[in-house]
Protein backbone atom coordinates (compact mmCIF):
# COMPACT_ATOMS: atom_id res chain seq x y z
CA UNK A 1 65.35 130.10 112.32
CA UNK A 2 63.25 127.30 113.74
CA UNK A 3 64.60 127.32 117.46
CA UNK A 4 63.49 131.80 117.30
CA UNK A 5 60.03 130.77 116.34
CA UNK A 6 59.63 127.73 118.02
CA UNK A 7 60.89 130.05 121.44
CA UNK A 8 57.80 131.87 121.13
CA UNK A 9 55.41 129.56 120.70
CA UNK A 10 52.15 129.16 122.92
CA UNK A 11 53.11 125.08 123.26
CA UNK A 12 56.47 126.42 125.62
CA UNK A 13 54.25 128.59 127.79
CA UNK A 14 54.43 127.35 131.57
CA UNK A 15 57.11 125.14 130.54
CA UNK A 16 60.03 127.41 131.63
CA UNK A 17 63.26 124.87 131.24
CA UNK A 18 61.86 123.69 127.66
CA UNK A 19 61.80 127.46 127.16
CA UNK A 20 64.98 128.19 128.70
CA UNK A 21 66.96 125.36 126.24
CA UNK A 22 64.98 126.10 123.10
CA UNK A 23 65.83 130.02 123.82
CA UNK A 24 69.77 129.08 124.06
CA UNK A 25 69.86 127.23 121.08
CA UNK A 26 69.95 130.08 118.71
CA UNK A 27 72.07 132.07 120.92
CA UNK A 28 75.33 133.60 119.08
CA UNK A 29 77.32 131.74 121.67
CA UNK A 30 75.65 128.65 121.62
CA UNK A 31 77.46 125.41 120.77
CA UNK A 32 74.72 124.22 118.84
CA UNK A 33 76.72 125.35 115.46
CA UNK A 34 80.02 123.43 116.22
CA UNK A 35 78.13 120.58 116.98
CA UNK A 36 76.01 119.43 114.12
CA UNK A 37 78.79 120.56 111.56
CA UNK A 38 80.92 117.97 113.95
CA UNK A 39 77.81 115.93 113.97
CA UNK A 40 77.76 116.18 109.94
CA UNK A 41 80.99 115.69 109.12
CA UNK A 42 81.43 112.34 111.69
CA UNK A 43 78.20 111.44 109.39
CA UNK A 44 79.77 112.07 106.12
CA UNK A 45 82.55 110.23 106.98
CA UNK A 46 81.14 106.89 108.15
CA UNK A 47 78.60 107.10 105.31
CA UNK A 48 82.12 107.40 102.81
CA UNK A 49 83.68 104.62 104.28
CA UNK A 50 80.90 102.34 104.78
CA UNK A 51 80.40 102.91 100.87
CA UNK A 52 84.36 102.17 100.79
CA UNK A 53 84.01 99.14 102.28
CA UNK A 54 80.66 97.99 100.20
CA UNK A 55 81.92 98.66 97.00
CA UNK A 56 85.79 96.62 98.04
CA UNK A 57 83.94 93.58 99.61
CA UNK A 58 81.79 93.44 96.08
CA UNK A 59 84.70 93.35 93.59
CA UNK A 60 86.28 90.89 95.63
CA UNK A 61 83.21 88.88 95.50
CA UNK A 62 82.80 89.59 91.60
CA UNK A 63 86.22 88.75 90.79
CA UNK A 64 87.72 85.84 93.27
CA UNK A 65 86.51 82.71 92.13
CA UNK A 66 84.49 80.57 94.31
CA UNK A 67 86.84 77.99 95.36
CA UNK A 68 90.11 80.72 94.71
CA UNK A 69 93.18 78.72 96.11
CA UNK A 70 94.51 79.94 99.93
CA UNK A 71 98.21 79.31 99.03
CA UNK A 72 100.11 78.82 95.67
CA UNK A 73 103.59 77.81 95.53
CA UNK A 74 105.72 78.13 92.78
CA UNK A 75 109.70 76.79 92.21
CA UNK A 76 109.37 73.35 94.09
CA UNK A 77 112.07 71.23 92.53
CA UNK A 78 111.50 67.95 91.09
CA UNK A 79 113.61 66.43 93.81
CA UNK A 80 111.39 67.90 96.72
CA UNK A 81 107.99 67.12 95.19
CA UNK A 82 107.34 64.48 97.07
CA UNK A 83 108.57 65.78 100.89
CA UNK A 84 106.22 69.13 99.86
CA UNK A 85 103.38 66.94 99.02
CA UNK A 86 103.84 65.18 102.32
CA UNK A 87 104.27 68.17 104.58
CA UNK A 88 101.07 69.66 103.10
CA UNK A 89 99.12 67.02 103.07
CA UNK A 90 99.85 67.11 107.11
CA UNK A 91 97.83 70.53 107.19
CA UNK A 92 94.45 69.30 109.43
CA UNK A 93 92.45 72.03 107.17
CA UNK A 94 93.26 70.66 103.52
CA UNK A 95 90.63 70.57 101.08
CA UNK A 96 92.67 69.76 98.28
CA UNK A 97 95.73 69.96 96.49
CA UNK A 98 96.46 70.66 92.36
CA UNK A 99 100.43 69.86 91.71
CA UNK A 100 100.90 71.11 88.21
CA UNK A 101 104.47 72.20 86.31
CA UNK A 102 104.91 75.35 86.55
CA UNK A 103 107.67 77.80 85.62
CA UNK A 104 108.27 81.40 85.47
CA UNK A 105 109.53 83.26 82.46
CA UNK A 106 109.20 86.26 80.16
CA UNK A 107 107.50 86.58 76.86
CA UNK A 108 110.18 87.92 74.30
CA UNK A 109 108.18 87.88 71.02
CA UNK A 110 104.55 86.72 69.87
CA UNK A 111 103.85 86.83 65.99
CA UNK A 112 107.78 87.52 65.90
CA UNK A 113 107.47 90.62 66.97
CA UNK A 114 109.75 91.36 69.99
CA UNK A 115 107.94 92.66 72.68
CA UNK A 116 110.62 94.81 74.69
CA UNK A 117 110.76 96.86 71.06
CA UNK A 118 107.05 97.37 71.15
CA UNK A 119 105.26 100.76 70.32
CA UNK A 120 102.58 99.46 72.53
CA UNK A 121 103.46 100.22 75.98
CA UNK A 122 100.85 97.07 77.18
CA UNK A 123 102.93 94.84 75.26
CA UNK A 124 106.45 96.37 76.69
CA UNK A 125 104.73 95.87 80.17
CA UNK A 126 104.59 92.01 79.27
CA UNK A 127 108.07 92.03 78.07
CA UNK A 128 109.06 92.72 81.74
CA UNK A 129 106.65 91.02 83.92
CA UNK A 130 106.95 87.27 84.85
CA UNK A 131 103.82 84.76 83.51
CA UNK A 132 103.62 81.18 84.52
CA UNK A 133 104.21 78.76 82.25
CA UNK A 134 103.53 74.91 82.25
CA UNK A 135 103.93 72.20 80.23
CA UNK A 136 100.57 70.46 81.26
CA UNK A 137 98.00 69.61 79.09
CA UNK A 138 94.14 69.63 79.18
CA UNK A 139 93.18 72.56 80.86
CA UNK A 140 93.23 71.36 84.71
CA UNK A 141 91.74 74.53 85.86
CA UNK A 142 89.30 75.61 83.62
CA UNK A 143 90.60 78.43 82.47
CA UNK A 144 88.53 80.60 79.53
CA UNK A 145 90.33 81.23 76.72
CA UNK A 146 89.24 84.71 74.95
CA UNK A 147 91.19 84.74 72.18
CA UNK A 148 93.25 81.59 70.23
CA UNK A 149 93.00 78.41 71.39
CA UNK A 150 94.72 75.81 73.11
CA UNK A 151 97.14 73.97 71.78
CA UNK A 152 96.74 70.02 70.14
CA UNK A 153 97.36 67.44 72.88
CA UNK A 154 100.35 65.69 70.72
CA UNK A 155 102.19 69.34 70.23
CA UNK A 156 105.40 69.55 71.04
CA UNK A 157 106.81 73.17 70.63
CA UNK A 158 107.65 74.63 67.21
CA UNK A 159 109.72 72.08 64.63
């Protein structure tokens, strides 16, 4: 052990309370033991969590758009358009404000093929959950389209 040989070295001689703590250190009673495991362990732990913390705060910068919308509202009646628009536009921080029909619904079938009946358990999933829907055209947020494609400006649902 370092603190034996380093007890006996010729650099401690006339230096009797150096001697005197380097001595106690490897003692069997010595709290030297319970302290660097607690000294470790506190160590591990904010190393872990720091690492937590890094890797959160970079997936939320890799996937939150740049200018991601603070609030999004959903369900405002035709007939209180216009008092919403006014109350928000009294907010002193407003940057800016995208209106666009919206509604909430469930997919039932795509291709004719009903989705609640689905072997794939993705597409059951879909059956249940809620997607927003909207009748406006032209893409107003720029959303990327994988797969398809939008749909002609004069459509009008299927004849």
């Amino acid at each position: 052990m370092l603190a034996r040989r380093l007890a006996g070295s010729p650099w401690l001689v006339g230096r009797f309370a150096l001697r005197m703590a380097v001595t106690g250190l490897y003692r069997a009673d010595s709290p030297l033991r319970p302290t660097l495991l607690s000294l470790g362990s506190a160590l591990t732990l904010l190393v872990a969590s720091t690492l937590v913390v890094l890797a959160l705060l970079h997936t939320i910068e890799e996937t939150v758009p740049e200018r991601a919308p603070a609030l999004v509202f959903y369900d405002i009646a035709a007939a209180h358009k216009d008092d919403f628009e006014a109350l928000v536009h009294e907010a002193p921080s407003l940057e800016q404000v995208d209106l666009a029909p919206l509604v909430l619904g469930r997919l039932a079938a795509v291709n004719d093929e009903a989705l609640r009946d689905s072997a794939d358990p993705r597409r059951r999933l879909e059956a249940r959950d809620e997607h927003k829907m909207s009748t406006l055209q032209n893409n107003f947020d720029q959303v990327v389209v994988t797969r398809g494609a939008w749909w002609p400006d004069d459509y009008r649902g299927p004849a």
